[in-house]
PDB file of N, CA and C in Angstrom:
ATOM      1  N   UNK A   1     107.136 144.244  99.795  1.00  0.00           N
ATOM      2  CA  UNK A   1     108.396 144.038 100.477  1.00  0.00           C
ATOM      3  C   UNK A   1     108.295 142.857 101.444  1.00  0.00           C
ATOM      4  N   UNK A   2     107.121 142.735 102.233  1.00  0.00           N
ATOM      5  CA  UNK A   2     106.885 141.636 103.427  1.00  0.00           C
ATOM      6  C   UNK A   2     106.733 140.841 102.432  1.00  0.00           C
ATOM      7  N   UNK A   3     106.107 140.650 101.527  1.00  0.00           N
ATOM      8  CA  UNK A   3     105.958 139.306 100.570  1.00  0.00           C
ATOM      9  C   UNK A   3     107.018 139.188  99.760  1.00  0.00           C
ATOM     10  N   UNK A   4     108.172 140.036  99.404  1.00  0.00           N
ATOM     11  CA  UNK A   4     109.115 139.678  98.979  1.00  0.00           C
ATOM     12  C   UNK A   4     110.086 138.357  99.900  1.00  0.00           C
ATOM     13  N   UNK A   5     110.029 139.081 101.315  1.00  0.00           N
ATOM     14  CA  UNK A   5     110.650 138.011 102.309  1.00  0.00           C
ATOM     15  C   UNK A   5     110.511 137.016 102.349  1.00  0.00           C
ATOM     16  N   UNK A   6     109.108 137.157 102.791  1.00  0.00           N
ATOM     17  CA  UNK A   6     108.298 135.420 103.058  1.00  0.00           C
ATOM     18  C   UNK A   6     108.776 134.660 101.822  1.00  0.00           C
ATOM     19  N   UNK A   7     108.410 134.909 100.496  1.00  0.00           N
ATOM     20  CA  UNK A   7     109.085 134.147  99.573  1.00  0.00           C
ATOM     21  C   UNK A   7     110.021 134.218  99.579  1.00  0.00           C
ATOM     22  N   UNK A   8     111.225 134.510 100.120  1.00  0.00           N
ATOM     23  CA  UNK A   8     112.719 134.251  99.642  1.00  0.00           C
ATOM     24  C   UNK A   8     112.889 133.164 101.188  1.00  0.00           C
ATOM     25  N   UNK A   9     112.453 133.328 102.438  1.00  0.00           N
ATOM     26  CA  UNK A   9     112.057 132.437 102.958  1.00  0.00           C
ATOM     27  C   UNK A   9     111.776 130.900 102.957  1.00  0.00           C
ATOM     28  N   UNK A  10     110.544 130.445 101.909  1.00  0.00           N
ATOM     29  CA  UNK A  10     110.203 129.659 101.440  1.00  0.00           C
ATOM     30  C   UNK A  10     111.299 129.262 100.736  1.00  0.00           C
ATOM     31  N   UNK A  11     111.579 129.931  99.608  1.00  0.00           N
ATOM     32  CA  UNK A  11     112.591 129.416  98.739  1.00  0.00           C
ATOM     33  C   UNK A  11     113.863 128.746  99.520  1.00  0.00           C
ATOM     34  N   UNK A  12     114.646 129.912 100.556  1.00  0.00           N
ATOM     35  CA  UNK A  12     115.419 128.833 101.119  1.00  0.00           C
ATOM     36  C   UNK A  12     115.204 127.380 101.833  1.00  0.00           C
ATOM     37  N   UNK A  13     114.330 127.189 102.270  1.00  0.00           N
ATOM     38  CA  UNK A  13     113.368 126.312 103.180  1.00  0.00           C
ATOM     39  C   UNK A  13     113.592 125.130 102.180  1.00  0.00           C
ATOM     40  N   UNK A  14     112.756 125.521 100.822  1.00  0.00           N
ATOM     41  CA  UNK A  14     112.443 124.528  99.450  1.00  0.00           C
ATOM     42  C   UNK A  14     113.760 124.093  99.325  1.00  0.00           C
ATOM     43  N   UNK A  15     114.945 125.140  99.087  1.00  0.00           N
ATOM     44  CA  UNK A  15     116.728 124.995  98.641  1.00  0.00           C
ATOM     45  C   UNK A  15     117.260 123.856  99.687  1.00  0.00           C
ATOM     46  N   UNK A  16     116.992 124.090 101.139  1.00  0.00           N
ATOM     47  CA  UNK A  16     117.361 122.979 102.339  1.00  0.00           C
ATOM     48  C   UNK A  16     116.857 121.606 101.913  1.00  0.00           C
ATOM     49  N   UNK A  17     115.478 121.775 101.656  1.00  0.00           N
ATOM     50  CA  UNK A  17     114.347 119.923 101.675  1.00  0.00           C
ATOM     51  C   UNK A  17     115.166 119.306 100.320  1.00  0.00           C
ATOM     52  N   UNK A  18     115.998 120.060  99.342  1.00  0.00           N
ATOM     53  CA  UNK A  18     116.176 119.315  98.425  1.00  0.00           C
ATOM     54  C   UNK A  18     117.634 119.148  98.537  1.00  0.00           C
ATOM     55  N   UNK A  19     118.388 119.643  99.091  1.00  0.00           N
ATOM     56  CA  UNK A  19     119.617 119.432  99.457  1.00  0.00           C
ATOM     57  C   UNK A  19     119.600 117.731 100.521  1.00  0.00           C
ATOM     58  N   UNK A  20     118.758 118.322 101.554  1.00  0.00           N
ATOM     59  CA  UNK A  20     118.886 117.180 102.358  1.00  0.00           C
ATOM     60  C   UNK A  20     117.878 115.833 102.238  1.00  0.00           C
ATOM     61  N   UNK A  21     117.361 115.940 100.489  1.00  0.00           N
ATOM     62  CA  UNK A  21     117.046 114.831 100.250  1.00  0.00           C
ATOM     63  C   UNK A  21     117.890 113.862  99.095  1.00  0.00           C
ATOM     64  N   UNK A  22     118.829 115.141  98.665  1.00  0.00           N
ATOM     65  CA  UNK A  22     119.523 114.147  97.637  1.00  0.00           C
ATOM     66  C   UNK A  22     120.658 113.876  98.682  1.00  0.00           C
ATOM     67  N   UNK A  23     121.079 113.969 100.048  1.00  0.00           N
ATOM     68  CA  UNK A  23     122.084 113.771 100.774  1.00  0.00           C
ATOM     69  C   UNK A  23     121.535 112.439 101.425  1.00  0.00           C
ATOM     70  N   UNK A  24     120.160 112.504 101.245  1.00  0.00           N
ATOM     71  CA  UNK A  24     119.684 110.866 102.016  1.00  0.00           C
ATOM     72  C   UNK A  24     119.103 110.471 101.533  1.00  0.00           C
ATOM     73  N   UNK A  25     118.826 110.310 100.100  1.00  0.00           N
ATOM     74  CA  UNK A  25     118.581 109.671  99.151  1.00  0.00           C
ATOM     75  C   UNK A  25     119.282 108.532  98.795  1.00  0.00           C
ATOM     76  N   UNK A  26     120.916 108.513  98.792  1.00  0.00           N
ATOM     77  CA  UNK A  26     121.909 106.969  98.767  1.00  0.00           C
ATOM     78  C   UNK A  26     121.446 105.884  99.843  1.00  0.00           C
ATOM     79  N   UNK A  27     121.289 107.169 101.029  1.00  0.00           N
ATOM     80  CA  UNK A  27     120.755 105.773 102.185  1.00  0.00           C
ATOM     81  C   UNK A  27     119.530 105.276 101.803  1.00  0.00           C
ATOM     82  N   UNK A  28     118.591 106.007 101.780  1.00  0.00           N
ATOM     83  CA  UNK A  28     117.247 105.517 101.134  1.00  0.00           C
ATOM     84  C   UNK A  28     117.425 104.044  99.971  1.00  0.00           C
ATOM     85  N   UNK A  29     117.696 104.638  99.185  1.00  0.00           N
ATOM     86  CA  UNK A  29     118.209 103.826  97.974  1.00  0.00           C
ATOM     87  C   UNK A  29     119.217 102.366  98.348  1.00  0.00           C
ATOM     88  N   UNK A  30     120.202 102.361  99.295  1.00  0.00           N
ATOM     89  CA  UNK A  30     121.023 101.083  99.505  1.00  0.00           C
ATOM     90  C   UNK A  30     120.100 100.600 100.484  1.00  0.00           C
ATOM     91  N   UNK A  31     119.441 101.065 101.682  1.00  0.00           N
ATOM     92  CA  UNK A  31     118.135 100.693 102.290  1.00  0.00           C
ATOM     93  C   UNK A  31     117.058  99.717 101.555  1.00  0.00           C
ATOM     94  N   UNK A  32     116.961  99.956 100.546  1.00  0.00           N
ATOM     95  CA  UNK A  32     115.557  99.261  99.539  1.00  0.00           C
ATOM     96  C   UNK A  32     116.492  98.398  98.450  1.00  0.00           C
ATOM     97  N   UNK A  33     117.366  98.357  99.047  1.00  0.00           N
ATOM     98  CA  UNK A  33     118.064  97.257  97.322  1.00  0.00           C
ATOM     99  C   UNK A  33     117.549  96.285  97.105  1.00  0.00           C
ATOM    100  N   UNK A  34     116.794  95.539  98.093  1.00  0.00           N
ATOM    101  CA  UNK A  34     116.516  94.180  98.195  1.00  0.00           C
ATOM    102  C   UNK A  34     115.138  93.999  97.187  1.00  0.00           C
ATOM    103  N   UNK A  35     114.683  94.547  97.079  1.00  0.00           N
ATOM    104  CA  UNK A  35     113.236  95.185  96.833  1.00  0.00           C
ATOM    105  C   UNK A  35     113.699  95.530  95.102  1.00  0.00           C
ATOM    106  N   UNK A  36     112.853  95.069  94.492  1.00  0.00           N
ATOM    107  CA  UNK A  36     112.866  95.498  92.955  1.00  0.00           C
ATOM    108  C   UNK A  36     112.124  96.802  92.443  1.00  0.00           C
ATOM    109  N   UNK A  37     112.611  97.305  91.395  1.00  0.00           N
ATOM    110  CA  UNK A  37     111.843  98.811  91.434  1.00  0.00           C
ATOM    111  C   UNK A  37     110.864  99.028  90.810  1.00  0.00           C
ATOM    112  N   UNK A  38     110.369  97.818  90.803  1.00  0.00           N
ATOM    113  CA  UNK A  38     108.979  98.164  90.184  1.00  0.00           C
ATOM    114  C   UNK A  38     107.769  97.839  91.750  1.00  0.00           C
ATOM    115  N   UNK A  39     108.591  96.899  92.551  1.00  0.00           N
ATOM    116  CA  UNK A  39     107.577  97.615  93.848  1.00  0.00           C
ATOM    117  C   UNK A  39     108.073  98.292  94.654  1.00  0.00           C
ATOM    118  N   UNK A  40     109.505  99.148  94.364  1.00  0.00           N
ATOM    119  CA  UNK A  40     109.487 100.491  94.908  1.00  0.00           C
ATOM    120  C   UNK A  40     108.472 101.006  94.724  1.00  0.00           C
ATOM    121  N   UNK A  41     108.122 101.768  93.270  1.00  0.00           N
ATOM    122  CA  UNK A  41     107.303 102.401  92.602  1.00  0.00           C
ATOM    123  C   UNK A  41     106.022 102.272  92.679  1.00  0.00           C
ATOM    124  N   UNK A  42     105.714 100.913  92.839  1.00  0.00           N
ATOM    125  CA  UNK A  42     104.281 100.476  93.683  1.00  0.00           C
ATOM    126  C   UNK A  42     103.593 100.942  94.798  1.00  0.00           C
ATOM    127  N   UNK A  43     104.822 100.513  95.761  1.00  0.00           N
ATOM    128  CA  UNK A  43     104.763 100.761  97.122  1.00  0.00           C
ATOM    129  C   UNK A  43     104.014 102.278  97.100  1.00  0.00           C
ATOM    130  N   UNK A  44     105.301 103.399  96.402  1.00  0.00           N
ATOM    131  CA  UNK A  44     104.876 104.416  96.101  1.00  0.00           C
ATOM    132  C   UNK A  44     103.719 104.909  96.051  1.00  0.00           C
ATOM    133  N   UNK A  45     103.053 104.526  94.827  1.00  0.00           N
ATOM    134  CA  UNK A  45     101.862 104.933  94.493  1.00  0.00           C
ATOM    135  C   UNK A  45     100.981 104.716  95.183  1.00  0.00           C
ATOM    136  N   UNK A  46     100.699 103.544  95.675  1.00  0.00           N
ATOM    137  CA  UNK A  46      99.558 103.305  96.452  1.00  0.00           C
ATOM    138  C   UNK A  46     100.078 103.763  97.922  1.00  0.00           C
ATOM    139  N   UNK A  47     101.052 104.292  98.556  1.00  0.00           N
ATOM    140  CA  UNK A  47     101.055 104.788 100.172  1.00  0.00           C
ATOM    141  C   UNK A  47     100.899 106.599  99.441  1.00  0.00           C
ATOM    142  N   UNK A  48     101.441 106.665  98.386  1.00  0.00           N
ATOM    143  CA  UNK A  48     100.633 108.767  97.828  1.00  0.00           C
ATOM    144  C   UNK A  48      99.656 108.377  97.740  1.00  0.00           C
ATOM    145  N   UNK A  49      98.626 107.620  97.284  1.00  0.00           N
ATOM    146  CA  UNK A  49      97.106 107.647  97.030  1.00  0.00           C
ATOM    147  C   UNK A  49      97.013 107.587  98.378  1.00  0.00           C
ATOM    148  N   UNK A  50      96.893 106.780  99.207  1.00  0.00           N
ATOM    149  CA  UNK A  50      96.182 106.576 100.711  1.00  0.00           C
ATOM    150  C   UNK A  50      96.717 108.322 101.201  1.00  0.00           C
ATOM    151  N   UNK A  51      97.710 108.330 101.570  1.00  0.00           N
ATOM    152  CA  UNK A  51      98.145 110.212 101.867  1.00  0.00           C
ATOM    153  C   UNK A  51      97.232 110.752 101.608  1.00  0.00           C
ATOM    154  N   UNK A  52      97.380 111.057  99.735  1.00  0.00           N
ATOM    155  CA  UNK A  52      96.460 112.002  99.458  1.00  0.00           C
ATOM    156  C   UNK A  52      94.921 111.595  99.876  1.00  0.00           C
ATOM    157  N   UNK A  53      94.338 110.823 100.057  1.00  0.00           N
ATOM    158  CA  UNK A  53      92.894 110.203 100.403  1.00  0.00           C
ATOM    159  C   UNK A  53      93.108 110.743 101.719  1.00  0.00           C
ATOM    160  N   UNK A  54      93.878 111.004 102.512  1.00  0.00           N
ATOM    161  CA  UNK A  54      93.272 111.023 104.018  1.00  0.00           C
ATOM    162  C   UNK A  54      93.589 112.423 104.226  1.00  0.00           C
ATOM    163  N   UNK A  55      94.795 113.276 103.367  1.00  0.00           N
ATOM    164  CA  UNK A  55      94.517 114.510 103.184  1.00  0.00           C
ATOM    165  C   UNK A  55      93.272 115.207 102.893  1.00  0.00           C
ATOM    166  N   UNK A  56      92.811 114.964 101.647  1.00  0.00           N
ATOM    167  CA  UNK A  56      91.218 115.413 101.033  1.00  0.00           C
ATOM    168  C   UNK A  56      90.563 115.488 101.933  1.00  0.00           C
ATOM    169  N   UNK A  57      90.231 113.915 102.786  1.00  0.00           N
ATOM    170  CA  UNK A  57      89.267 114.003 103.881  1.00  0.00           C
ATOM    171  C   UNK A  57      89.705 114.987 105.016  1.00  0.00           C
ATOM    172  N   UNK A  58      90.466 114.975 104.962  1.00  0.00           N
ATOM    173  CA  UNK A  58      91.013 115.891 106.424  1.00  0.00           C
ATOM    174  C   UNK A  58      90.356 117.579 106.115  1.00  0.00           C
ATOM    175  N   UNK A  59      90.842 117.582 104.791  1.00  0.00           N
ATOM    176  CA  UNK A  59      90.448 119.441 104.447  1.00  0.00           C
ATOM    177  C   UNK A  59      89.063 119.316 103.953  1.00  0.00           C
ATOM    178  N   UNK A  60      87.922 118.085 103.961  1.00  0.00           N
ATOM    179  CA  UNK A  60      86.524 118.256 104.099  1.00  0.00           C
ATOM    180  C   UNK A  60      86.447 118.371 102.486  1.00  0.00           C
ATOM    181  N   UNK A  61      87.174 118.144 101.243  1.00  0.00           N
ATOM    182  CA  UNK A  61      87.133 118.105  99.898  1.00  0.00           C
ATOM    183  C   UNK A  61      86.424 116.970  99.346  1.00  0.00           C
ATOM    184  N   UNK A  62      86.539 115.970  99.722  1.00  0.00           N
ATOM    185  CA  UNK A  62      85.440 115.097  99.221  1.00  0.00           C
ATOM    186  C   UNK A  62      84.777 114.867  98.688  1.00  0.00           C
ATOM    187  N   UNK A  63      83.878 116.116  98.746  1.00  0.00           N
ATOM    188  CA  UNK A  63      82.445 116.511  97.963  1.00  0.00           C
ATOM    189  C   UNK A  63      83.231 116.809  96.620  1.00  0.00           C
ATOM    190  N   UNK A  64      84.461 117.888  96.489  1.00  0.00           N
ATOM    191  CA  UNK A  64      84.860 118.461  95.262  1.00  0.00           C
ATOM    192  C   UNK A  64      85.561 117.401  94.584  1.00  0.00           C
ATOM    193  N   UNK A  65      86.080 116.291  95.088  1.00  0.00           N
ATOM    194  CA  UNK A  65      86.603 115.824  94.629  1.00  0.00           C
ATOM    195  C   UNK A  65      85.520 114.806  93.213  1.00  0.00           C
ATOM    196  N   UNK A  66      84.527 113.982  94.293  1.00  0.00           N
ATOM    197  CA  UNK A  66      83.761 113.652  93.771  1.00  0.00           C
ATOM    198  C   UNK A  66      83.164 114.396  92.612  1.00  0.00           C
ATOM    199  N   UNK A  67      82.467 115.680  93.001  1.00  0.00           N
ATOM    200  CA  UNK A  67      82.005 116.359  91.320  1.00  0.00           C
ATOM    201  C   UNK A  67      83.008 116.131  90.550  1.00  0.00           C
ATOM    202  N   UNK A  68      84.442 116.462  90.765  1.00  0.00           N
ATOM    203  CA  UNK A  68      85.781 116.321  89.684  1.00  0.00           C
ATOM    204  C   UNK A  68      84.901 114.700  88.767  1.00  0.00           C
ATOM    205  N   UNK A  69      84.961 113.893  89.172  1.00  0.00           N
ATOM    206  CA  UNK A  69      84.584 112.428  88.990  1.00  0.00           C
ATOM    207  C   UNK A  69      83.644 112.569  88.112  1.00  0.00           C
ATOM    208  N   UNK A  70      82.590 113.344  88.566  1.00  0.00           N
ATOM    209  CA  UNK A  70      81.426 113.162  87.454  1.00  0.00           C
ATOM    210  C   UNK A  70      81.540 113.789  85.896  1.00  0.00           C
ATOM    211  N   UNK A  71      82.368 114.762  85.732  1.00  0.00           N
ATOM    212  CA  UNK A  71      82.928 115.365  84.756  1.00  0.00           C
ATOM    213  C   UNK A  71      82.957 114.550  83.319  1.00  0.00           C
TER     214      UNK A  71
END
């Protein structure tokens, strides 16, 4: 029952972040017109890689990540 909540919780939470990203998403979007979308998409990728890189390090994964690598 308590874990029924918490997830319906979440879910609304998740229902809000996507509401109020397709509501500022036009601004986003007329914001970057100038900019072609292939280094939108650039931009992208390489500022999620750096994120995720300083995430990993932050939660001390590193090590796991690396074995992933040797695979």
């Amino acid at each position: 029952m308590m874990q029924d909540h918490a997830e319906r919780r979440a879910g609304i939470w998740f229902a809000l972040a996507a509401y109020g990203y397709w509501g500022v998403a036009p601004v986003y979007f007329k914001f970057v017109e100038f900019a072609s979308p292939l280094e939108i998409v650039a931009h992208r990728v390489v500022w999620s890689v750096v994120l995720l890189a300083m995430l990993i390090m932050a939660r001390g994964q590193l090590y796991t990540l690396r074995r992933l690598g040797k695979r």
